[in-house]
C-alpha atoms as a PDB file:
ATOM      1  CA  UNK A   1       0.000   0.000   0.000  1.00  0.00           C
ATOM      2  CA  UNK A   2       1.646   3.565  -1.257  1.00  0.00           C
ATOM      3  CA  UNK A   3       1.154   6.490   0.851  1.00  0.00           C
ATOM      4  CA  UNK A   4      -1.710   7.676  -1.065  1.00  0.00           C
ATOM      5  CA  UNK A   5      -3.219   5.082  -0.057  1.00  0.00           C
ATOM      6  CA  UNK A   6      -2.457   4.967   3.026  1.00  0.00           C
ATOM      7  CA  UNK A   7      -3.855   8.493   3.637  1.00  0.00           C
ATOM      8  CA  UNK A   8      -7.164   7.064   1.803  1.00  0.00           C
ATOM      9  CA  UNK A   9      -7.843   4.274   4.281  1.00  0.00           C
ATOM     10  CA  UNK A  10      -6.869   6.266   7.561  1.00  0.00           C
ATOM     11  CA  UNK A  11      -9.284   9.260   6.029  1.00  0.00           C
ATOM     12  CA  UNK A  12     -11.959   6.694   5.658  1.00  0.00           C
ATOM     13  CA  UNK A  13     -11.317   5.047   9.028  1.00  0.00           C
ATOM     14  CA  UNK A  14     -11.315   8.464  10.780  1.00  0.00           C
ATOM     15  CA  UNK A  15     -14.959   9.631   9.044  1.00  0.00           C
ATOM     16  CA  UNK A  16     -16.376   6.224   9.949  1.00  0.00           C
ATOM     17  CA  UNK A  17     -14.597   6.395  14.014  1.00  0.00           C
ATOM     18  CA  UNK A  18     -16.238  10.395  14.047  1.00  0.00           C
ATOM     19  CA  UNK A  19     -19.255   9.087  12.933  1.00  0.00           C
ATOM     20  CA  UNK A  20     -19.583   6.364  15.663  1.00  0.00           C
ATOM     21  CA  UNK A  21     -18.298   9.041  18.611  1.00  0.00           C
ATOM     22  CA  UNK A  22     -20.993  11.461  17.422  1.00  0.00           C
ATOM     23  CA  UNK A  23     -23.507   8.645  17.510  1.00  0.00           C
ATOM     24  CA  UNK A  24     -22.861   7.365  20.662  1.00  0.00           C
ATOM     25  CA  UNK A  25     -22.325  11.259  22.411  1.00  0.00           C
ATOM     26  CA  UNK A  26     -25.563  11.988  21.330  1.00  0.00           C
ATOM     27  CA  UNK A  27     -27.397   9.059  22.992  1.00  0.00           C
ATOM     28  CA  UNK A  28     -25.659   9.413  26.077  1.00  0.00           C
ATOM     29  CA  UNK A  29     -26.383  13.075  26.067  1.00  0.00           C
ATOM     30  CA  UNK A  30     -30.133  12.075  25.440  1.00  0.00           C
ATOM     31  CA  UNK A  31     -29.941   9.596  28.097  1.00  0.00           C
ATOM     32  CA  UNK A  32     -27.828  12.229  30.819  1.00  0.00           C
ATOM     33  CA  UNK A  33     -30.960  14.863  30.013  1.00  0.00           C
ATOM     34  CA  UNK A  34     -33.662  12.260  30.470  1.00  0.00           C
ATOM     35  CA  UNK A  35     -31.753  11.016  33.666  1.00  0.00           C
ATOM     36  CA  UNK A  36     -31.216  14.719  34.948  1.00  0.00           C
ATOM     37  CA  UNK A  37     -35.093  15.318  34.225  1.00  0.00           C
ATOM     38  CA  UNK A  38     -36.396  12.840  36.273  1.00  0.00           C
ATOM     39  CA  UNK A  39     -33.890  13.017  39.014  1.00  0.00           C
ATOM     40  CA  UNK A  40     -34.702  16.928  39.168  1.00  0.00           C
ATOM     41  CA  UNK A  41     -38.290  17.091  38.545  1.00  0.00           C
ATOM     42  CA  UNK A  42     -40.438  16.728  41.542  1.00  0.00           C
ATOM     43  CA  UNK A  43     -43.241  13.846  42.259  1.00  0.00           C
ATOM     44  CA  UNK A  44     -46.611  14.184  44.161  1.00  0.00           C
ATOM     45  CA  UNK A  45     -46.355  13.585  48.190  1.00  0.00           C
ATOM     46  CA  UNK A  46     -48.740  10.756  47.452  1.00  0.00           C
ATOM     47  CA  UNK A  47     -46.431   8.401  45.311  1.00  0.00           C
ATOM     48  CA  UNK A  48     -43.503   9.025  48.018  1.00  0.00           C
ATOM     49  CA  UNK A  49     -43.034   6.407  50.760  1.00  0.00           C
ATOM     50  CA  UNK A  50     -39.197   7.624  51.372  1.00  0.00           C
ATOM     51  CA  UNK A  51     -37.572  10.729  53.858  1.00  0.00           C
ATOM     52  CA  UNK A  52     -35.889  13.688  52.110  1.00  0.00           C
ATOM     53  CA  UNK A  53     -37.424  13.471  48.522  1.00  0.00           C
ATOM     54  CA  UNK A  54     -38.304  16.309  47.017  1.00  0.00           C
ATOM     55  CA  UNK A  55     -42.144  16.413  46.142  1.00  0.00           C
ATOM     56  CA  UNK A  56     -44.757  18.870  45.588  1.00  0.00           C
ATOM     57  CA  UNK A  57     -48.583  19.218  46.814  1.00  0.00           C
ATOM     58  CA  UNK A  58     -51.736  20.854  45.579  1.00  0.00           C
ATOM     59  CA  UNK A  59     -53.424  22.565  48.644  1.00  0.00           C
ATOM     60  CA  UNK A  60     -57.389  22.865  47.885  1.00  0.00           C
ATOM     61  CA  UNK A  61     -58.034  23.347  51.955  1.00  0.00           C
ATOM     62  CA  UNK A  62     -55.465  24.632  55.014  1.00  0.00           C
ATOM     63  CA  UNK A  63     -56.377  24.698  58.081  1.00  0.00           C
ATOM     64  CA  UNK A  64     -55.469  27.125  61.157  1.00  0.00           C
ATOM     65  CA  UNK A  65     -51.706  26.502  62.646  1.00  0.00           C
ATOM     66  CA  UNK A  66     -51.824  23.397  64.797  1.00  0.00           C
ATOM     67  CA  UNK A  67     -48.213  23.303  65.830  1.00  0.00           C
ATOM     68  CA  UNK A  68     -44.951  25.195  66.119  1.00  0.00           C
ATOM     69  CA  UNK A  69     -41.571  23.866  65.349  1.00  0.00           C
ATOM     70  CA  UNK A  70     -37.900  24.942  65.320  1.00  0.00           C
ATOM     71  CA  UNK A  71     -38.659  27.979  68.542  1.00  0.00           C
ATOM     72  CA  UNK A  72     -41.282  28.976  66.334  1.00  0.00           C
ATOM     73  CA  UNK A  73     -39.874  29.268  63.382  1.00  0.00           C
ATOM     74  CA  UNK A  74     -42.370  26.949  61.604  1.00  0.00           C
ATOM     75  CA  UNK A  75     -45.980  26.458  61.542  1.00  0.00           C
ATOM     76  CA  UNK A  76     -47.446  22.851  60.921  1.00  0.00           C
ATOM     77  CA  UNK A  77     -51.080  23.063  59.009  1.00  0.00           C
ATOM     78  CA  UNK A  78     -53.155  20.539  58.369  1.00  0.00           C
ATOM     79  CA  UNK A  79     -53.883  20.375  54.321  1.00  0.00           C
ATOM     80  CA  UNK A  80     -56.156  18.655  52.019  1.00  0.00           C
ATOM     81  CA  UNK A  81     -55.017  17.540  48.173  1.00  0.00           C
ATOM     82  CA  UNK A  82     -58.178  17.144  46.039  1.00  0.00           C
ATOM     83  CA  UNK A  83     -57.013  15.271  43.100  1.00  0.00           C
ATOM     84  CA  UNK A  84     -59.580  15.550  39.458  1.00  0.00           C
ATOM     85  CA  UNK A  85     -61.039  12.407  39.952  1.00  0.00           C
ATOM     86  CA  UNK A  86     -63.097  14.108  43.383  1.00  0.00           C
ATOM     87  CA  UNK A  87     -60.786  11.747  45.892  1.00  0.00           C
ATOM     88  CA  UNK A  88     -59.011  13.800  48.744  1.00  0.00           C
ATOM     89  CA  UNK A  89     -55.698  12.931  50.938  1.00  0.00           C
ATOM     90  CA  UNK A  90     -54.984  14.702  53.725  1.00  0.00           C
ATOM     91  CA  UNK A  91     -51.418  15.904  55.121  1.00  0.00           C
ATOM     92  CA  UNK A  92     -49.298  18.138  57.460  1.00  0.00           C
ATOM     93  CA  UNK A  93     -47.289  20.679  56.079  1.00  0.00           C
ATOM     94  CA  UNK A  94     -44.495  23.071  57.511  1.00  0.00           C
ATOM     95  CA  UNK A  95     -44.609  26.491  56.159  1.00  0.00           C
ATOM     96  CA  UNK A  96     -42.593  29.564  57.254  1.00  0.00           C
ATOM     97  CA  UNK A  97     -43.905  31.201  59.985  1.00  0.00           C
ATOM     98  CA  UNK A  98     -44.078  34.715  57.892  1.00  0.00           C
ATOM     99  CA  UNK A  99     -45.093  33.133  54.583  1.00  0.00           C
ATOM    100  CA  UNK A 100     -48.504  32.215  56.409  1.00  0.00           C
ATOM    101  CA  UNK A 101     -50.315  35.149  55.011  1.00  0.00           C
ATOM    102  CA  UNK A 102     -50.016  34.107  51.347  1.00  0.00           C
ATOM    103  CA  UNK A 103     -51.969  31.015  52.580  1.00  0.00           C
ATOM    104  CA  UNK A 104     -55.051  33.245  53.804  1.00  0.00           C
ATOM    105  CA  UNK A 105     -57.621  32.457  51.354  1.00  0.00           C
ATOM    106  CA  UNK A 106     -57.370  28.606  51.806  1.00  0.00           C
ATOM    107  CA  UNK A 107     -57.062  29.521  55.688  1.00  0.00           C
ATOM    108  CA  UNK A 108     -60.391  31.201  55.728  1.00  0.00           C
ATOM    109  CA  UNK A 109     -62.300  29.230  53.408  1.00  0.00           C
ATOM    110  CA  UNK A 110     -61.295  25.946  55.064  1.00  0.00           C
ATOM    111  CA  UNK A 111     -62.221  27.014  59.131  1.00  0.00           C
ATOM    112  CA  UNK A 112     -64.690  29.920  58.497  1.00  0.00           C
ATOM    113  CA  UNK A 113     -66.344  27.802  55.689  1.00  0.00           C
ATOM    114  CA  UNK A 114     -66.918  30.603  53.201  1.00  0.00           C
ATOM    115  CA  UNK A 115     -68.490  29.832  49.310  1.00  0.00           C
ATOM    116  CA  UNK A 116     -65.522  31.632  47.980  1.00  0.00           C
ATOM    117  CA  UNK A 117     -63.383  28.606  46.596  1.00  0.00           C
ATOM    118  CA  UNK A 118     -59.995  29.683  46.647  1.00  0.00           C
ATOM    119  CA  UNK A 119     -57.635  28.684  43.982  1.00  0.00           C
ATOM    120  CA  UNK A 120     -55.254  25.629  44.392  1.00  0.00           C
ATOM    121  CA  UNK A 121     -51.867  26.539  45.351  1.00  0.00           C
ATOM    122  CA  UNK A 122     -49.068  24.368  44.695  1.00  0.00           C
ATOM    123  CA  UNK A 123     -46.685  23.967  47.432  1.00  0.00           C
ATOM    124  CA  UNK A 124     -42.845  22.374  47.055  1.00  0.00           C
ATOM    125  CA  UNK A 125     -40.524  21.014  49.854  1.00  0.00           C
ATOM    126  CA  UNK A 126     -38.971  17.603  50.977  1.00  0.00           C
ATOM    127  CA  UNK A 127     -40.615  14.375  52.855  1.00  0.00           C
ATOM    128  CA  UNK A 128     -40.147  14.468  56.707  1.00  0.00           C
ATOM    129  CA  UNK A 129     -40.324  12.111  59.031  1.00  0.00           C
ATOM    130  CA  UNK A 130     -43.142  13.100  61.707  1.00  0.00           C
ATOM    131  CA  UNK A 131     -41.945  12.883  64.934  1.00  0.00           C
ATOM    132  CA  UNK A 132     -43.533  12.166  68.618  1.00  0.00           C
ATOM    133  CA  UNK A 133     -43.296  15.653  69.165  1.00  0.00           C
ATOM    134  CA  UNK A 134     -45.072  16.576  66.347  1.00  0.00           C
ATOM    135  CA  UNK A 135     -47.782  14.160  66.297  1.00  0.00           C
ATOM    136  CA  UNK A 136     -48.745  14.572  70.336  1.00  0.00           C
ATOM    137  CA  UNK A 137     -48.879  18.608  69.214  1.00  0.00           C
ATOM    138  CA  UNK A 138     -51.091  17.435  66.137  1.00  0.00           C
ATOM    139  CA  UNK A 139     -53.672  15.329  68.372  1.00  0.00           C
ATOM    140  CA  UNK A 140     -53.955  18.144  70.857  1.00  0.00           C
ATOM    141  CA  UNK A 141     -54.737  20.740  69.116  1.00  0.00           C
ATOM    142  CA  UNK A 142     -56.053  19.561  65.839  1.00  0.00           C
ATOM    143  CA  UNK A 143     -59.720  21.115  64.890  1.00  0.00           C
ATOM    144  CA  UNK A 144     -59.108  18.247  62.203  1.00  0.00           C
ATOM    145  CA  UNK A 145     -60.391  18.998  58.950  1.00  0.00           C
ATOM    146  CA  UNK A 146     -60.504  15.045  57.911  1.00  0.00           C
ATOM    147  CA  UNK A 147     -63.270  15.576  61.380  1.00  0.00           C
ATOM    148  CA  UNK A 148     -65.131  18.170  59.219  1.00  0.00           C
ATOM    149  CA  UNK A 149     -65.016  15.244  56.509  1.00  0.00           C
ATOM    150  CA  UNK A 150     -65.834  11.586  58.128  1.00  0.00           C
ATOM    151  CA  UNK A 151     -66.581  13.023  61.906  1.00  0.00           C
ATOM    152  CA  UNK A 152     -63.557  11.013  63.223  1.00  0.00           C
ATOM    153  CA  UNK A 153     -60.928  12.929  65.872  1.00  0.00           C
ATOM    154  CA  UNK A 154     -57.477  12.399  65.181  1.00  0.00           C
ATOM    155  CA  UNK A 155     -55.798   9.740  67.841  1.00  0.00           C
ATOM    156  CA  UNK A 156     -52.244   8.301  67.888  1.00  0.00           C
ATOM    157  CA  UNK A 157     -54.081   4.853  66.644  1.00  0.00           C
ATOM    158  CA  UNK A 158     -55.622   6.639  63.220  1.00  0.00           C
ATOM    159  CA  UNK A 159     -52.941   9.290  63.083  1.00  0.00           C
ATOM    160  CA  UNK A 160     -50.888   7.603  60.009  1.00  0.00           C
ATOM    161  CA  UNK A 161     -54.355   6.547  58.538  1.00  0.00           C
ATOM    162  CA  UNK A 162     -55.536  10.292  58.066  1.00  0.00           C
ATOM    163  CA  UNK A 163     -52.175  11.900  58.179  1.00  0.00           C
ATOM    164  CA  UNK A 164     -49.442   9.392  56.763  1.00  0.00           C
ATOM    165  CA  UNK A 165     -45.942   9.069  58.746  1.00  0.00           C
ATOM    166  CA  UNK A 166     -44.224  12.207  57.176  1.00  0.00           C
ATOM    167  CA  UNK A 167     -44.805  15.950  56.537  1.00  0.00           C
ATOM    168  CA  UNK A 168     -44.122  17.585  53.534  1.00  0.00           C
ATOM    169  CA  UNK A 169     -41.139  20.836  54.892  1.00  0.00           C
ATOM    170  CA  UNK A 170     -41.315  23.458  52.523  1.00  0.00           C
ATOM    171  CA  UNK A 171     -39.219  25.548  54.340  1.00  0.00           C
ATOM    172  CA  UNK A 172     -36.416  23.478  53.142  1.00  0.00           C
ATOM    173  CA  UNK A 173     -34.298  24.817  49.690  1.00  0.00           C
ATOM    174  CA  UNK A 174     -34.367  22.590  47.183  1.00  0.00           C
ATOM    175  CA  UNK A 175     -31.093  20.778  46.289  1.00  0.00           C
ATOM    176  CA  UNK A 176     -29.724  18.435  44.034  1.00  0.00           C
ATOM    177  CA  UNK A 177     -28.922  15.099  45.186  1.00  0.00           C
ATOM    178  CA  UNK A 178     -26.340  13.151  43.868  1.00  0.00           C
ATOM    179  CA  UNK A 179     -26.331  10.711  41.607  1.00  0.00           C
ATOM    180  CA  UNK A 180     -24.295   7.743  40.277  1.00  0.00           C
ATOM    181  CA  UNK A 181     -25.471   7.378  37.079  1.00  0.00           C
ATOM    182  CA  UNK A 182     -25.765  10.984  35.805  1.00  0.00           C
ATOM    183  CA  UNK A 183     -21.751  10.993  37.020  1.00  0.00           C
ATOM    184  CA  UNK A 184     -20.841   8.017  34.845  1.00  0.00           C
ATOM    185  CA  UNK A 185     -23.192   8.901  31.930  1.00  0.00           C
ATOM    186  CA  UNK A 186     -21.192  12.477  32.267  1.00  0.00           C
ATOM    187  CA  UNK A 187     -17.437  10.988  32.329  1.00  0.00           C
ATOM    188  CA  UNK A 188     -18.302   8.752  29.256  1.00  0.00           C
ATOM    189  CA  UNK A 189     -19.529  12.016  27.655  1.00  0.00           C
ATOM    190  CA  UNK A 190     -16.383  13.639  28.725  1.00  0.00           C
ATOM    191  CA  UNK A 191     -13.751  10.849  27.559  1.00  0.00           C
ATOM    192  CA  UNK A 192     -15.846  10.204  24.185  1.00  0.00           C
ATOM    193  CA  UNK A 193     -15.689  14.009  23.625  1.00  0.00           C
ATOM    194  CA  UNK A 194     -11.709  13.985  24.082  1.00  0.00           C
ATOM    195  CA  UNK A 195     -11.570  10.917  22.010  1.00  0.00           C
ATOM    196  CA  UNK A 196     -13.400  12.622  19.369  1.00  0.00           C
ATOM    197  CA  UNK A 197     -10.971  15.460  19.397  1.00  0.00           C
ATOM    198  CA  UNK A 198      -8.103  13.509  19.206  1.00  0.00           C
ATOM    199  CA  UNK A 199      -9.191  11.486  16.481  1.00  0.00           C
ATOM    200  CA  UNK A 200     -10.258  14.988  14.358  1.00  0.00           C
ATOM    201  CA  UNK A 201      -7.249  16.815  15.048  1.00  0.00           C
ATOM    202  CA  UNK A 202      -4.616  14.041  15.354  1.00  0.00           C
ATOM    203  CA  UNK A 203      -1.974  14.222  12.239  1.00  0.00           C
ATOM    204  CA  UNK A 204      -1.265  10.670  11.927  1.00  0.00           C
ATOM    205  CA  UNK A 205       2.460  11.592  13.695  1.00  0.00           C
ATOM    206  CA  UNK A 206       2.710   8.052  15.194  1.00  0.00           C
ATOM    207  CA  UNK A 207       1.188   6.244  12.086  1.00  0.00           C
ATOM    208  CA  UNK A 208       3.734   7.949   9.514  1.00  0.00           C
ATOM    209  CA  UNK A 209       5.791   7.306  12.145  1.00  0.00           C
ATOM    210  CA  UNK A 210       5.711   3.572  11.997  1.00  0.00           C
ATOM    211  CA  UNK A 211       5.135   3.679   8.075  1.00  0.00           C
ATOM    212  CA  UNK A 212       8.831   5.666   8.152  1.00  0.00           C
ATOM    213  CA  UNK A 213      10.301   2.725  10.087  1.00  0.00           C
ATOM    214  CA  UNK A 214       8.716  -0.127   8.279  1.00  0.00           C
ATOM    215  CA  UNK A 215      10.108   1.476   5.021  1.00  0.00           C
ATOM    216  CA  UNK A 216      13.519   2.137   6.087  1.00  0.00           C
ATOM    217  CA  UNK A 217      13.116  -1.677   7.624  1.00  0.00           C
ATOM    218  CA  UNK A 218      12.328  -2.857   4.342  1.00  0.00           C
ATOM    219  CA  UNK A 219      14.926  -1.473   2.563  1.00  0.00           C
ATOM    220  CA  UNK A 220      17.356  -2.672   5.182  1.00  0.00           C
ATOM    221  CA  UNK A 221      16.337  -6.151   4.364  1.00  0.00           C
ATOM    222  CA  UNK A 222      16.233  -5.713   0.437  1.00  0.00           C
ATOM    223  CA  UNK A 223      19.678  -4.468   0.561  1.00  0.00           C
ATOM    224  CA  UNK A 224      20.816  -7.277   2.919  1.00  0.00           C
ATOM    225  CA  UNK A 225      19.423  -9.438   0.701  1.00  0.00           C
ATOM    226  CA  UNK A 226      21.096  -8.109  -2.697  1.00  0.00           C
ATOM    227  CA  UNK A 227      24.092  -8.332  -0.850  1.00  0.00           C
ATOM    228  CA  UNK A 228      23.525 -12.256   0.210  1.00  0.00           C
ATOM    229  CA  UNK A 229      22.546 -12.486  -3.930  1.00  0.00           C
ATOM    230  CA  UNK A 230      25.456 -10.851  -5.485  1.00  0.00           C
ATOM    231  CA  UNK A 231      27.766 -12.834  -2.979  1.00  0.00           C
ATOM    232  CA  UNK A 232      25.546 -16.447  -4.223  1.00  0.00           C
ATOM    233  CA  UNK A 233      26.734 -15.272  -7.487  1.00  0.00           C
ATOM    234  CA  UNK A 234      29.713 -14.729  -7.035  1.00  0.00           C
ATOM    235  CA  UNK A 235      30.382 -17.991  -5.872  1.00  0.00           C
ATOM    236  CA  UNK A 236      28.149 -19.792  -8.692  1.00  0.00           C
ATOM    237  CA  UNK A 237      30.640 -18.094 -10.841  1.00  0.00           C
ATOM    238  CA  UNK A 238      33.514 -19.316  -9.303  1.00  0.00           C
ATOM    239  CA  UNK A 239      32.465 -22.747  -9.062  1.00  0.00           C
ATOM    240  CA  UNK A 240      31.396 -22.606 -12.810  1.00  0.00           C
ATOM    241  CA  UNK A 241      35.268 -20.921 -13.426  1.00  0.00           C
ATOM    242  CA  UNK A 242      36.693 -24.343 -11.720  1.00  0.00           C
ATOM    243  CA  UNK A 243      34.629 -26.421 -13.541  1.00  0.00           C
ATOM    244  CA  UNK A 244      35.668 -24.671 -16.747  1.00  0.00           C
ATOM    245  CA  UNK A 245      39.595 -24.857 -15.915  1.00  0.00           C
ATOM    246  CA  UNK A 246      39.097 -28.985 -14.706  1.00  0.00           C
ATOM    247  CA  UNK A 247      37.200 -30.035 -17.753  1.00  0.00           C
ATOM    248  CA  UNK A 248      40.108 -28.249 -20.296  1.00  0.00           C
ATOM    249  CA  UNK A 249      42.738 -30.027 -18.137  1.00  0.00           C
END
């Protein structure tokens, strides 16, 4: 193979290795988005069974504060979700002790039992676990509005029947958490994308390279080996010289 065509094939084998890295990058870059989407985007409190995940809630009721946390810091509410098909879970929530006015309207409609229906208002935060204190503070002073609903008063037997085992703490930022896959998914992307760069911008140093030494190798040997020839006929036409001189004799 001449260098011409040399530089054909390794052309041809670069397009086709480009082609392949591009490929590939772009399904694990698909896959990385689609992992960091779900990862990111938050799921309703009721398909959550696990502490610390971040969720979300659609508030249709509130009740009055029933508890305070942190030296006051927080206020726990009792909530009710009404989801489209006319079923209704109920939860505690933790709210900001100064964000309670922006709550109001649910607030007044749910205890003073007004015909204004307030709009839904979508509430973020993470999973909590609820705590003795909590729950004792709950069952005391609970006007219940799950009472208004099936006439039943919160107790520490039905307390995780009307109120599950967590809260949902909004007062909490939202972070990321980490995550094993997104960091592999993003050091293949990382090591294909250097690959790819190499193979674009790499000069074929180390292939001429080893096409320089296989040539100069090669005509190492041929020379060796019209030496060995021209030496094998040299002697051929010495013997034949002998033979010559023995059969005139």
């Amino acid at each position: 193979m001449n260098k011409k065509e040399s530089k054909k094939y390794r052309t041809l084998i670069k397009i086709i290795v480009c082609i392949i890295h591009i490929v590939v990058i772009a399904i694990l870059g698909f896959c990385s988005f689609e992992v960091y989407q779900k990862g990111d985007s938050p799921r309703n409190f009721s398909e959550i069974k696990k502490e610390n995940k971040y969720v979300y809630l659609d508030i249709s009721e509130m009740s009055d504060a029933i508890a305070k946390i942190d030296k006051g810091k927080k206020k726990v509410h009792i909530v009710i979700e009404k989801t489209n098909s006319g079923k209704w879970y109920t939860y505690l929530i933790a709210i900001k002790t100064k964000d309670e006015k922006k709550y109001k309207s649910l607030i007044d409609y749910s205890e003073t039992e007004t015909n204004k229906v307030p709009k839904k208002v979508r509430v973020y935060g993470y999973t909590k676990k609820i705590n003795n204190d909590i729950k004792n503070k709950v069952i005391k002073n609970s006007t219940t509005l799950s009472t208004k609903k099936e006439g039943n008063i919160i107790t520490k037997k039905n307390f995780e029947k009307y109120l599950t085992n967590q809260y949902l703490d909004t007062t909490i930022k939202k972070h990321h958490e980490f995550n094993y896959v997104m960091l592999i998914l993003m050091l293949m992307l990382v090591i294909l994308t250097v690959t790819l760069i190499l193979v674009i911008f790499d000069k074929d140093k180390l292939v001429d390279e080893v096409d320089k030494i296989t040539e100069e190798s090669i005509k190492k040997i041929s020379k060796k080996e019209q030496k060995e020839n021209m030496k094998n006929v040299k002697r051929v036409k010495k013997a034949l010289k002998k033979e010559r001189k023995k059969n005139k004799k």
